[in-house]
PDB file of N, CA and C in Angstrom:
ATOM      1  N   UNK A   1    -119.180  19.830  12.366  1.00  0.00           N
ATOM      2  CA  UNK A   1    -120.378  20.638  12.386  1.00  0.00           C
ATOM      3  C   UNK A   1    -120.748  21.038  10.953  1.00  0.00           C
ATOM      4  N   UNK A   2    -122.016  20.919  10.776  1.00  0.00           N
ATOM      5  CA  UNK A   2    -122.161  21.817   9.408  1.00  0.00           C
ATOM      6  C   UNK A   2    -123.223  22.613   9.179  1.00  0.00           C
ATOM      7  N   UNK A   3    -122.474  23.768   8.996  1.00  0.00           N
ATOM      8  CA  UNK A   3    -123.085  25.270   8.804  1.00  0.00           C
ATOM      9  C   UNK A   3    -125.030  25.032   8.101  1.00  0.00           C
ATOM     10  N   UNK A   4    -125.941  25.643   8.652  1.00  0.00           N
ATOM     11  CA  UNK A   4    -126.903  26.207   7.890  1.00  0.00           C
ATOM     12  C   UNK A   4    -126.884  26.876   7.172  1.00  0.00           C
ATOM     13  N   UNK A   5    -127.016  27.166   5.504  1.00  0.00           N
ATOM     14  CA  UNK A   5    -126.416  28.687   5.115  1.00  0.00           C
ATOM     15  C   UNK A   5    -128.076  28.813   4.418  1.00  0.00           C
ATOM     16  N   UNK A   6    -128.054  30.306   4.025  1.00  0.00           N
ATOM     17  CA  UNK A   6    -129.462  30.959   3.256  1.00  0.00           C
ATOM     18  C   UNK A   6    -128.686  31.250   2.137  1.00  0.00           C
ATOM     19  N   UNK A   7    -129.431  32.091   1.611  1.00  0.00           N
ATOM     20  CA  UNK A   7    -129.297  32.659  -0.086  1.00  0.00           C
ATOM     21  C   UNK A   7    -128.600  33.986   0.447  1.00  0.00           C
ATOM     22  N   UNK A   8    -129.175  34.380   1.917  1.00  0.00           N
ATOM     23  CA  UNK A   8    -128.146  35.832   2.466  1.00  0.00           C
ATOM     24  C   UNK A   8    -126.565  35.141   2.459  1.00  0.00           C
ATOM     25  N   UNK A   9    -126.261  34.086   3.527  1.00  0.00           N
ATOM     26  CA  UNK A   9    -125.032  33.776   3.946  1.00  0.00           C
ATOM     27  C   UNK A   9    -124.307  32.608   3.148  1.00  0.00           C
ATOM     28  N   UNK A  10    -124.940  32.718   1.586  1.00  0.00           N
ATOM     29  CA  UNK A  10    -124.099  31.870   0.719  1.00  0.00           C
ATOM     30  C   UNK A  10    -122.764  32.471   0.404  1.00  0.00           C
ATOM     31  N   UNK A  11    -122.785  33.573  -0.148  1.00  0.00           N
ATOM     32  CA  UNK A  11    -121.559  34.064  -0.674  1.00  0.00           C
ATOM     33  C   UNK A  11    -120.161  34.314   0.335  1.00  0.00           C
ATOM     34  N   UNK A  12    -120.921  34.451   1.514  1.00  0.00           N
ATOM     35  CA  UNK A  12    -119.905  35.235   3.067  1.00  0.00           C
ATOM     36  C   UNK A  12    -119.420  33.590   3.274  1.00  0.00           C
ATOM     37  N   UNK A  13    -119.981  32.952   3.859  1.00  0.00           N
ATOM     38  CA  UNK A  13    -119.724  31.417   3.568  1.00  0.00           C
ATOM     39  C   UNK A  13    -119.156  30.571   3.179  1.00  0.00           C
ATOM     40  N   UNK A  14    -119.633  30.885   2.033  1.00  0.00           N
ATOM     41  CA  UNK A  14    -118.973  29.838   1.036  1.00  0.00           C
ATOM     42  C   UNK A  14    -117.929  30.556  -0.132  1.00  0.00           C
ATOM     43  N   UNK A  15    -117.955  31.123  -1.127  1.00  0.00           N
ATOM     44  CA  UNK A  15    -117.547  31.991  -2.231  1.00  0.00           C
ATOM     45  C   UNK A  15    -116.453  33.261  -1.400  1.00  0.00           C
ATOM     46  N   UNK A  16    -116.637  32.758  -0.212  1.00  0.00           N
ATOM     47  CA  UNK A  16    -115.386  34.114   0.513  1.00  0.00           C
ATOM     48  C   UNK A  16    -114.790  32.875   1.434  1.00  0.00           C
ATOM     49  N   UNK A  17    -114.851  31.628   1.360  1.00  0.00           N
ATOM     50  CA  UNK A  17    -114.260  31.126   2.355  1.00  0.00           C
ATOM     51  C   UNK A  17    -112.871  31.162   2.125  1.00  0.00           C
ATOM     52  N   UNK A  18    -112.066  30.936   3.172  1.00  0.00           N
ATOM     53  CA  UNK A  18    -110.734  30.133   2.614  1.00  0.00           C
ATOM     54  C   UNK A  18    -110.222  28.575   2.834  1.00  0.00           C
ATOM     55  N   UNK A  19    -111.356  28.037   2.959  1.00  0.00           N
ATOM     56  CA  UNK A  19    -110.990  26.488   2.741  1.00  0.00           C
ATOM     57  C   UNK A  19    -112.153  26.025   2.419  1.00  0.00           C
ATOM     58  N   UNK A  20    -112.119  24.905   1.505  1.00  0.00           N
ATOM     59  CA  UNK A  20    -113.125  24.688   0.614  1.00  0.00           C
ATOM     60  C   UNK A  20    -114.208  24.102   1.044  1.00  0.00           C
ATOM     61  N   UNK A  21    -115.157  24.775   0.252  1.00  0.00           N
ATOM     62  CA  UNK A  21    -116.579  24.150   1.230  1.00  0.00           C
ATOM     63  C   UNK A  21    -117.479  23.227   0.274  1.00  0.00           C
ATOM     64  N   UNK A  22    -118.064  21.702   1.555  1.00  0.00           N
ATOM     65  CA  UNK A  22    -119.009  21.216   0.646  1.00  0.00           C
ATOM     66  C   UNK A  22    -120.300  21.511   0.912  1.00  0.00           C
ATOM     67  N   UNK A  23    -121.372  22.008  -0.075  1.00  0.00           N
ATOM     68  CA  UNK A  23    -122.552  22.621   0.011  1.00  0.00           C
ATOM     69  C   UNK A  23    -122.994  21.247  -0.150  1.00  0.00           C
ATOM     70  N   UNK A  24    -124.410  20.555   0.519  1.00  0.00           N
ATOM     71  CA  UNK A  24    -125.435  19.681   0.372  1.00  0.00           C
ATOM     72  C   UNK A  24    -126.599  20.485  -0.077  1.00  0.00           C
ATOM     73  N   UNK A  25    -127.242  20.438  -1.414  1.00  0.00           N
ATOM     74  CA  UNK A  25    -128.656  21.140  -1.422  1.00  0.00           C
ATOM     75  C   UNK A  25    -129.488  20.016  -1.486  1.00  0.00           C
ATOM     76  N   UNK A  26    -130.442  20.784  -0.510  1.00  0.00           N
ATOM     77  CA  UNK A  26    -131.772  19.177   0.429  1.00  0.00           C
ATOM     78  C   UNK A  26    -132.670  19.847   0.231  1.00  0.00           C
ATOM     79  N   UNK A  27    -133.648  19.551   0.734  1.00  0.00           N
ATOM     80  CA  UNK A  27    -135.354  19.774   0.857  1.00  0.00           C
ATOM     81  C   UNK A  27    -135.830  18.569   2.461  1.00  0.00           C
ATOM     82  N   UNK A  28    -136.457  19.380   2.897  1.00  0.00           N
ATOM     83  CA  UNK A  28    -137.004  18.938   4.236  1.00  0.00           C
ATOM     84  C   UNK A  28    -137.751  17.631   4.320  1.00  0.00           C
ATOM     85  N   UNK A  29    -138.243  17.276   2.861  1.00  0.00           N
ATOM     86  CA  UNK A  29    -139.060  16.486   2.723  1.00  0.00           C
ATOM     87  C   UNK A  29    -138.371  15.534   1.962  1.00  0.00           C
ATOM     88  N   UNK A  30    -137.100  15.350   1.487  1.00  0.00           N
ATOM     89  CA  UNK A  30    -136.160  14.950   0.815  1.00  0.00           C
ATOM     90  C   UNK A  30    -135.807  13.611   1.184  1.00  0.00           C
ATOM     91  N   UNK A  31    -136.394  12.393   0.824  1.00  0.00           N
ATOM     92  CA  UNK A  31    -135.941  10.765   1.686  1.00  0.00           C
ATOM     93  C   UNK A  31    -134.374  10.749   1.853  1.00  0.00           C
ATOM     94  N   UNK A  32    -134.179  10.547   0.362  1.00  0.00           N
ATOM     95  CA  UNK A  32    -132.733  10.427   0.625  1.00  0.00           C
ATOM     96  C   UNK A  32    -131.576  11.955   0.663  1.00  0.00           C
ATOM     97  N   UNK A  33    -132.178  12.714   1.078  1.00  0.00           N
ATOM     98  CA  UNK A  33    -131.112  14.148   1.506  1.00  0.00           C
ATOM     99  C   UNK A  33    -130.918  13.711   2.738  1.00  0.00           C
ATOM    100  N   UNK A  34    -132.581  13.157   3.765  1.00  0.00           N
ATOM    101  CA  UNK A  34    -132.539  12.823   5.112  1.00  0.00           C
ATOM    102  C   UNK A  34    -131.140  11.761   5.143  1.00  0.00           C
ATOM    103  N   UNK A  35    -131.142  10.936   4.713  1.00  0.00           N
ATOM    104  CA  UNK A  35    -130.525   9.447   4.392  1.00  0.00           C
ATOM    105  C   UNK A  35    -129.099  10.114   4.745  1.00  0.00           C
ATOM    106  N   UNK A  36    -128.952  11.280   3.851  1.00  0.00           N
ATOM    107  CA  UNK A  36    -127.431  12.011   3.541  1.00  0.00           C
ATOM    108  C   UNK A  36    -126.696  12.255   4.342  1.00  0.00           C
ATOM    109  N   UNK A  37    -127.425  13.242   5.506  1.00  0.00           N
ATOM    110  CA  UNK A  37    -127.408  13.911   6.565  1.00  0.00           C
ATOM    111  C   UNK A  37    -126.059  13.570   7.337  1.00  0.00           C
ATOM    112  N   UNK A  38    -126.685  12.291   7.830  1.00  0.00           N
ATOM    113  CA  UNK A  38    -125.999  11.605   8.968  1.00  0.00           C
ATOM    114  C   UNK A  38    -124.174  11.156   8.150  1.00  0.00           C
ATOM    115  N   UNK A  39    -124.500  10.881   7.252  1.00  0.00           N
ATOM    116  CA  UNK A  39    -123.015  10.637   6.274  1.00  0.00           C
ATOM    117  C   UNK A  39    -122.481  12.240   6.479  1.00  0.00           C
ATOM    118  N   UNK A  40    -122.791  12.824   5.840  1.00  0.00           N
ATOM    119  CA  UNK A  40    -122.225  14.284   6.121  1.00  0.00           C
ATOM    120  C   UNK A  40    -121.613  14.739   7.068  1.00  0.00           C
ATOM    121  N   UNK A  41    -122.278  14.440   8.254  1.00  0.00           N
ATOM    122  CA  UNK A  41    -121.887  14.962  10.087  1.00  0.00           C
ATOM    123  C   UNK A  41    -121.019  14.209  10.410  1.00  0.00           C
ATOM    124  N   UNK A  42    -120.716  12.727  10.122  1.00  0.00           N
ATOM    125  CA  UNK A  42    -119.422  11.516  10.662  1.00  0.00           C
ATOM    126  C   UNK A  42    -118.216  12.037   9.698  1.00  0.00           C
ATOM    127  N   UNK A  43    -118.687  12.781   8.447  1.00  0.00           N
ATOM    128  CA  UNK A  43    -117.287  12.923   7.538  1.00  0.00           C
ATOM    129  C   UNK A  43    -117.190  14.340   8.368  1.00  0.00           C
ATOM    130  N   UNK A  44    -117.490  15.078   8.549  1.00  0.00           N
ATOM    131  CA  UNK A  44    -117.131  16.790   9.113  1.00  0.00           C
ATOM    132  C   UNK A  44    -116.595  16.717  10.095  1.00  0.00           C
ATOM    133  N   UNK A  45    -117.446  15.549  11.117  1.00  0.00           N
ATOM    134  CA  UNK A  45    -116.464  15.479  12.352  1.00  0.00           C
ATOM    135  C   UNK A  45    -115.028  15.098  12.256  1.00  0.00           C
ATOM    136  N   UNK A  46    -114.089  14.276  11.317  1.00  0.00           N
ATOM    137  CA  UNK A  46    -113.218  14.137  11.131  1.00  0.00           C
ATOM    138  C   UNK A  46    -112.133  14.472  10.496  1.00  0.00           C
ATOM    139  N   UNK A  47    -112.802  15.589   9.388  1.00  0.00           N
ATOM    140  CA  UNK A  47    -112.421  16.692   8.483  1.00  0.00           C
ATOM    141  C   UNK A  47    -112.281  17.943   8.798  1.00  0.00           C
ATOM    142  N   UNK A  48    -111.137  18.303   8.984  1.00  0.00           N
ATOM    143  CA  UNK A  48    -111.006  19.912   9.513  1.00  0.00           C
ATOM    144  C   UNK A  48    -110.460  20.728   8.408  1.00  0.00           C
ATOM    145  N   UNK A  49    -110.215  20.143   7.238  1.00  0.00           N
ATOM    146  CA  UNK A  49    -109.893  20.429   5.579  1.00  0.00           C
ATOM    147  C   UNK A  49    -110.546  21.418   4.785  1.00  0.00           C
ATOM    148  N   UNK A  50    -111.996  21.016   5.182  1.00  0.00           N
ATOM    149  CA  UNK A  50    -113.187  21.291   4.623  1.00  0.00           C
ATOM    150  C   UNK A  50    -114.043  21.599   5.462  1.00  0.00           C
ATOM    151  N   UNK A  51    -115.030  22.751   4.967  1.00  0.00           N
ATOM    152  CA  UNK A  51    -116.116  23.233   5.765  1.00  0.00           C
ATOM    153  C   UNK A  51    -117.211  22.589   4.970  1.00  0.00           C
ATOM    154  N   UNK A  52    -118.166  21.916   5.898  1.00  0.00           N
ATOM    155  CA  UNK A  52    -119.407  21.640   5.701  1.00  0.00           C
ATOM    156  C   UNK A  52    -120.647  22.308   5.809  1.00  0.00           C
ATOM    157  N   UNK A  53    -121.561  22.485   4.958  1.00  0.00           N
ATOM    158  CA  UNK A  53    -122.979  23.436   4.624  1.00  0.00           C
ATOM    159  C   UNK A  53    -123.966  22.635   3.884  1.00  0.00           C
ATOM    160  N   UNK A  54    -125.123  23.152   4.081  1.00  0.00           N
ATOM    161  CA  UNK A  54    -126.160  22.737   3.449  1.00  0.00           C
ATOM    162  C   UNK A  54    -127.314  23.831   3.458  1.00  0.00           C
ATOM    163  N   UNK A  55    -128.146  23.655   2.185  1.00  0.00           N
ATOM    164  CA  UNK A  55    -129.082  24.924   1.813  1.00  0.00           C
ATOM    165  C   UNK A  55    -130.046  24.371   1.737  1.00  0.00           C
ATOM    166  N   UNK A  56    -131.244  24.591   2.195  1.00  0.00           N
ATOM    167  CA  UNK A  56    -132.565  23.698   1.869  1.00  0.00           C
ATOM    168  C   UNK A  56    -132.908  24.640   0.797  1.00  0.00           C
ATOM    169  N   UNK A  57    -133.169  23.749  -0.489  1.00  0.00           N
ATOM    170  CA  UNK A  57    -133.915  24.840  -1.747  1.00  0.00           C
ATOM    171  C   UNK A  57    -134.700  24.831  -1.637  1.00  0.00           C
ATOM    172  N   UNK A  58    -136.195  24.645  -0.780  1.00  0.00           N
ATOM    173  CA  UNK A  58    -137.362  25.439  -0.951  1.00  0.00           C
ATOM    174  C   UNK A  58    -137.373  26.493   0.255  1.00  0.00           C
ATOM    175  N   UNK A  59    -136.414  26.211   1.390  1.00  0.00           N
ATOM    176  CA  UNK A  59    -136.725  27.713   1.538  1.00  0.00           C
ATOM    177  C   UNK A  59    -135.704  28.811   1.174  1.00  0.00           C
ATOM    178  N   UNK A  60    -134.687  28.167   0.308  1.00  0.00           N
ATOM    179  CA  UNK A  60    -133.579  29.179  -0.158  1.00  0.00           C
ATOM    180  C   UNK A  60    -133.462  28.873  -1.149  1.00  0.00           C
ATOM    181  N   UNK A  61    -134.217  29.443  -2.094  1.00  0.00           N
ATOM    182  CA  UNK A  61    -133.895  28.834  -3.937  1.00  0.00           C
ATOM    183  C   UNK A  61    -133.083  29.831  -4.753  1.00  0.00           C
ATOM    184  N   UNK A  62    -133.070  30.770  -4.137  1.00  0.00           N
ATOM    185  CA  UNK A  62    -131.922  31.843  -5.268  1.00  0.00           C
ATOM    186  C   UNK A  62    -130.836  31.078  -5.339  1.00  0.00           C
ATOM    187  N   UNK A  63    -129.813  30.860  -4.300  1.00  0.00           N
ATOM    188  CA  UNK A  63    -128.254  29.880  -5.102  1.00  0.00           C
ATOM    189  C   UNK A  63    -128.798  29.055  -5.821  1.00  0.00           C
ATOM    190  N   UNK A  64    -129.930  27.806  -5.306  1.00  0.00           N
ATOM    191  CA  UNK A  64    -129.996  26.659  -5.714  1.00  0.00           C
ATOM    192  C   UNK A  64    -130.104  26.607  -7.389  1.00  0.00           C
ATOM    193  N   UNK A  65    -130.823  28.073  -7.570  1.00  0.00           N
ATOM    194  CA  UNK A  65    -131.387  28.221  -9.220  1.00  0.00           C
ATOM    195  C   UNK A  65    -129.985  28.932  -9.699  1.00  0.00           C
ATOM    196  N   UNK A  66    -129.336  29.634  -9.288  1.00  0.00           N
ATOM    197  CA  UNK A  66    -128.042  30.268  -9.771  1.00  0.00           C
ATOM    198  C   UNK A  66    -126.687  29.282 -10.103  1.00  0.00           C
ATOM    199  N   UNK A  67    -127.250  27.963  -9.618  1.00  0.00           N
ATOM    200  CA  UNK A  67    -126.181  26.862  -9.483  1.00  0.00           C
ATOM    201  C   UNK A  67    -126.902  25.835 -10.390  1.00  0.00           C
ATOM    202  N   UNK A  68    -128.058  26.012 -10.800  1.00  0.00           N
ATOM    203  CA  UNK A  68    -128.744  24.655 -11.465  1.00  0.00           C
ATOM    204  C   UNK A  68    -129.247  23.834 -10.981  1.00  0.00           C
ATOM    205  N   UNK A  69    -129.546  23.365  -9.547  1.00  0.00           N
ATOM    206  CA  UNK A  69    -129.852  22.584  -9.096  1.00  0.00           C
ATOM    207  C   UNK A  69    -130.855  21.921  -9.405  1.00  0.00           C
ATOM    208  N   UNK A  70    -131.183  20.865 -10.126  1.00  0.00           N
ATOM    209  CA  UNK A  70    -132.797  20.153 -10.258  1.00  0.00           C
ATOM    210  C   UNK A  70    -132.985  19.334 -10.029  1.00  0.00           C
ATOM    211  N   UNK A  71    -132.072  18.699  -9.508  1.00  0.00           N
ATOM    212  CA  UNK A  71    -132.456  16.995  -8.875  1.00  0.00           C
ATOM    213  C   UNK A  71    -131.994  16.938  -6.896  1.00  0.00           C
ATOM    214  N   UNK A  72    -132.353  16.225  -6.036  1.00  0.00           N
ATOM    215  CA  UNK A  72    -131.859  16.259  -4.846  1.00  0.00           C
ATOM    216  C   UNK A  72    -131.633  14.671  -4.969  1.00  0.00           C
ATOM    217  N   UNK A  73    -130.169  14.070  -3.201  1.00  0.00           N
ATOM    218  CA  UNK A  73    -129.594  15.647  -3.416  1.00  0.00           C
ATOM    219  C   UNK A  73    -128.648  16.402  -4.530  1.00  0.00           C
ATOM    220  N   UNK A  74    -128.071  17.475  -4.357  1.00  0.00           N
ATOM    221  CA  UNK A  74    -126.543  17.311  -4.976  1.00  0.00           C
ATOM    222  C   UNK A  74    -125.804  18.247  -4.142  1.00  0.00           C
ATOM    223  N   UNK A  75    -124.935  17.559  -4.597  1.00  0.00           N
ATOM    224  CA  UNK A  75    -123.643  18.245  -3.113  1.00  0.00           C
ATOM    225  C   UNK A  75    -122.613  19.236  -4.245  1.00  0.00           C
ATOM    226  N   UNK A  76    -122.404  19.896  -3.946  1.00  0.00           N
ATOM    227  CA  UNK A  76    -121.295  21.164  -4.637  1.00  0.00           C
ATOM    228  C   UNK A  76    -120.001  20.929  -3.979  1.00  0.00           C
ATOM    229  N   UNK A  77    -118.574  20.739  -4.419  1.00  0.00           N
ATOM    230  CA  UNK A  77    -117.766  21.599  -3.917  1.00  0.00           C
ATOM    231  C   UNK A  77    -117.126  22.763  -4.368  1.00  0.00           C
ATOM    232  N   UNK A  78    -116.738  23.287  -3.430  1.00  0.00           N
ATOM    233  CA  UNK A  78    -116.099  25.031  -4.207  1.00  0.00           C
ATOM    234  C   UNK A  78    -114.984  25.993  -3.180  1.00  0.00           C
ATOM    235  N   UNK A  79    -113.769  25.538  -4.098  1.00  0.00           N
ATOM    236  CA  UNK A  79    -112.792  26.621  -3.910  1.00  0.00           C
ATOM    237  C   UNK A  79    -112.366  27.153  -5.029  1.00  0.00           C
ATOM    238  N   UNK A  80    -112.230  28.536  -4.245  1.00  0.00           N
ATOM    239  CA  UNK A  80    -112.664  29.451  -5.201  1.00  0.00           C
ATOM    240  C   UNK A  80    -113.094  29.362  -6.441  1.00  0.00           C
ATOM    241  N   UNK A  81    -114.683  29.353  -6.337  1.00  0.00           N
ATOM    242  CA  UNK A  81    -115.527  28.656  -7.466  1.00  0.00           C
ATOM    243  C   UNK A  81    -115.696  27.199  -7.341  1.00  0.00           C
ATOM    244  N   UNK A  82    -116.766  26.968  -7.875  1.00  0.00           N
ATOM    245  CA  UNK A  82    -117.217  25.208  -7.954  1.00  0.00           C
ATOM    246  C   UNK A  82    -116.383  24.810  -8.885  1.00  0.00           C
ATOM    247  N   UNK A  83    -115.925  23.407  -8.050  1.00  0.00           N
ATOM    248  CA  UNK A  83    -114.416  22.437  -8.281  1.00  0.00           C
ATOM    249  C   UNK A  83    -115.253  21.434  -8.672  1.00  0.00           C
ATOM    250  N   UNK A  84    -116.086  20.896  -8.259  1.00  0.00           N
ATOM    251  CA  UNK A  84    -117.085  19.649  -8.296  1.00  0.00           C
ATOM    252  C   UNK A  84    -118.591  19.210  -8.068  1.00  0.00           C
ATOM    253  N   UNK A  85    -119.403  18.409  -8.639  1.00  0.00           N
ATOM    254  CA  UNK A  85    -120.468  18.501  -8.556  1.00  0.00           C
ATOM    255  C   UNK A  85    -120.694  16.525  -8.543  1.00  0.00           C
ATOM    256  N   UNK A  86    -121.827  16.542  -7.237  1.00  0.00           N
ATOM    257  CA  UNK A  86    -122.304  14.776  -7.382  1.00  0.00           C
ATOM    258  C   UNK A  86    -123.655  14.955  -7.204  1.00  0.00           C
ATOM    259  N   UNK A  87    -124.772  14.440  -8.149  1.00  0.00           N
ATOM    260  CA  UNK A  87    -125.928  14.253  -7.857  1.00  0.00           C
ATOM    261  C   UNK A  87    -126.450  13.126  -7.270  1.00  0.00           C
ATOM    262  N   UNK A  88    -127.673  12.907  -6.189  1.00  0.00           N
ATOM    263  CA  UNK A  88    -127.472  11.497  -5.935  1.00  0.00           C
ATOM    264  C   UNK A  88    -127.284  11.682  -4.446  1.00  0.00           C
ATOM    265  N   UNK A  89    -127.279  10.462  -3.743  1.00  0.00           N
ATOM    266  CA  UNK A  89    -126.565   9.767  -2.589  1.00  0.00           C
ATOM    267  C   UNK A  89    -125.576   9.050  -2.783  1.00  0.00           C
ATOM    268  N   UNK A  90    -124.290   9.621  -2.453  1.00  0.00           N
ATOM    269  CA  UNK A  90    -123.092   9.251  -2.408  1.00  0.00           C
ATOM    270  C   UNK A  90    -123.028   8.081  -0.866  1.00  0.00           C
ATOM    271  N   UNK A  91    -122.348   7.173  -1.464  1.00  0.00           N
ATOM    272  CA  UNK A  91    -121.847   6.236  -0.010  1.00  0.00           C
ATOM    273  C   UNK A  91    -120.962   7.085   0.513  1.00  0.00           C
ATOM    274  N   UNK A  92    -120.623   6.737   2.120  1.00  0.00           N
ATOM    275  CA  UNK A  92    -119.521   7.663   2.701  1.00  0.00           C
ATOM    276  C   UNK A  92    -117.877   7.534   1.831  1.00  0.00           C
ATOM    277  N   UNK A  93    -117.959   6.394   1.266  1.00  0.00           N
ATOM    278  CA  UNK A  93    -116.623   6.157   0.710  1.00  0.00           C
ATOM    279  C   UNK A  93    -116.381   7.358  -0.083  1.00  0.00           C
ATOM    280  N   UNK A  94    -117.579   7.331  -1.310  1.00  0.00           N
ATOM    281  CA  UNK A  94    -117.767   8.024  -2.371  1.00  0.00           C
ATOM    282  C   UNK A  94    -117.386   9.425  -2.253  1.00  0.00           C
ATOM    283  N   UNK A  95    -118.624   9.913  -0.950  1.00  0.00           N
ATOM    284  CA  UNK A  95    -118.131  11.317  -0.288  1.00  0.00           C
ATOM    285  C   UNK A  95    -116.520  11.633   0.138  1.00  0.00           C
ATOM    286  N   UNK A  96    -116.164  10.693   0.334  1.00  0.00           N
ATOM    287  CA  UNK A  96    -114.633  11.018   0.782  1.00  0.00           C
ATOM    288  C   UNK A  96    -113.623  11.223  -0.400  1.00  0.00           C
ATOM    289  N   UNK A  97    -113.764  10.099  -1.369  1.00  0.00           N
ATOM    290  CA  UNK A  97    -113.511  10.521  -2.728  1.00  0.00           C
ATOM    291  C   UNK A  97    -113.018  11.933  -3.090  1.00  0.00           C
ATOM    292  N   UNK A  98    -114.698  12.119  -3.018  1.00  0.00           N
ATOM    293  CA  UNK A  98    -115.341  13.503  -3.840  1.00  0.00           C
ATOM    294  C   UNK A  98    -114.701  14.777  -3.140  1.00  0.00           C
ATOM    295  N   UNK A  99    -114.509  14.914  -1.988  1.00  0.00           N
ATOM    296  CA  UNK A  99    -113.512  15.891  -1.228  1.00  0.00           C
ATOM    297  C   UNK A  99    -112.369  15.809  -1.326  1.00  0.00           C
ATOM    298  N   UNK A 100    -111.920  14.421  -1.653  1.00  0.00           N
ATOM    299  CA  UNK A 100    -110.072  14.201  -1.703  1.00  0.00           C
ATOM    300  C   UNK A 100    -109.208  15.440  -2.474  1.00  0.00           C
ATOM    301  N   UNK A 101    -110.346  15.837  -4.048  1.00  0.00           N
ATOM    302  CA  UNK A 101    -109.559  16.465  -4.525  1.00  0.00           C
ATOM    303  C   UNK A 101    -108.899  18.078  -4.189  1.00  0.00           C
ATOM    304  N   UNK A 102    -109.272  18.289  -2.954  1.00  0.00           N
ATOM    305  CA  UNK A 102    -108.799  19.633  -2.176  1.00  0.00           C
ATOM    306  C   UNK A 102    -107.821  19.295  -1.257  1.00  0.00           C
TER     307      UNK A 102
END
């Protein structure tokens, strides 16, 4: 499953979790965030390691700007504190990679 979060339920979420979470920041209108999506939900379903989230930055831009975000997508990870950052569409391989290191 992966969490909806806002700019309210970023910090409770994510920055208080205790197992590390990967943030997706998308936009609704986003080709390839859409593209992302479905990669995201087949890796979560099999990952109980990691919590999965995603923030749409136009209607939640406070993290997105507190984190830098300027290109879509990019995916964050973060225990305690951001561990990693991929801009882009990652292949599922890639994504799996990119979580290994937790």
């Amino acid at each position: 499953m992966v969490l909806e979060l806002t700019d309210q339920t970023f910090e409770a979420e994510v920055l208080h979790s205790k197992k590390p979470v990967l943030v997706s920041f998308s936009a609704a209108k986003c080709g390839p965030c859409k593209a992302l999506h479905p990669i995201i939900d087949k890796i979560a379903e099999a990952n109980s390691k990691v919590k999965f989230a995603q923030l749409d930055i136009v209607a939640y831009p406070i993290v997105a700007n507190k984190y830098k975000v300027s290109a879509l997508p990019t995916i964050l990870l973060f225990h305690s504190g951001m561990i990693n950052q991929f801009v882009g569409k990652p292949t599922k391989e890639a994504l799996v990679k990119f979580i290994s290191i937790v």
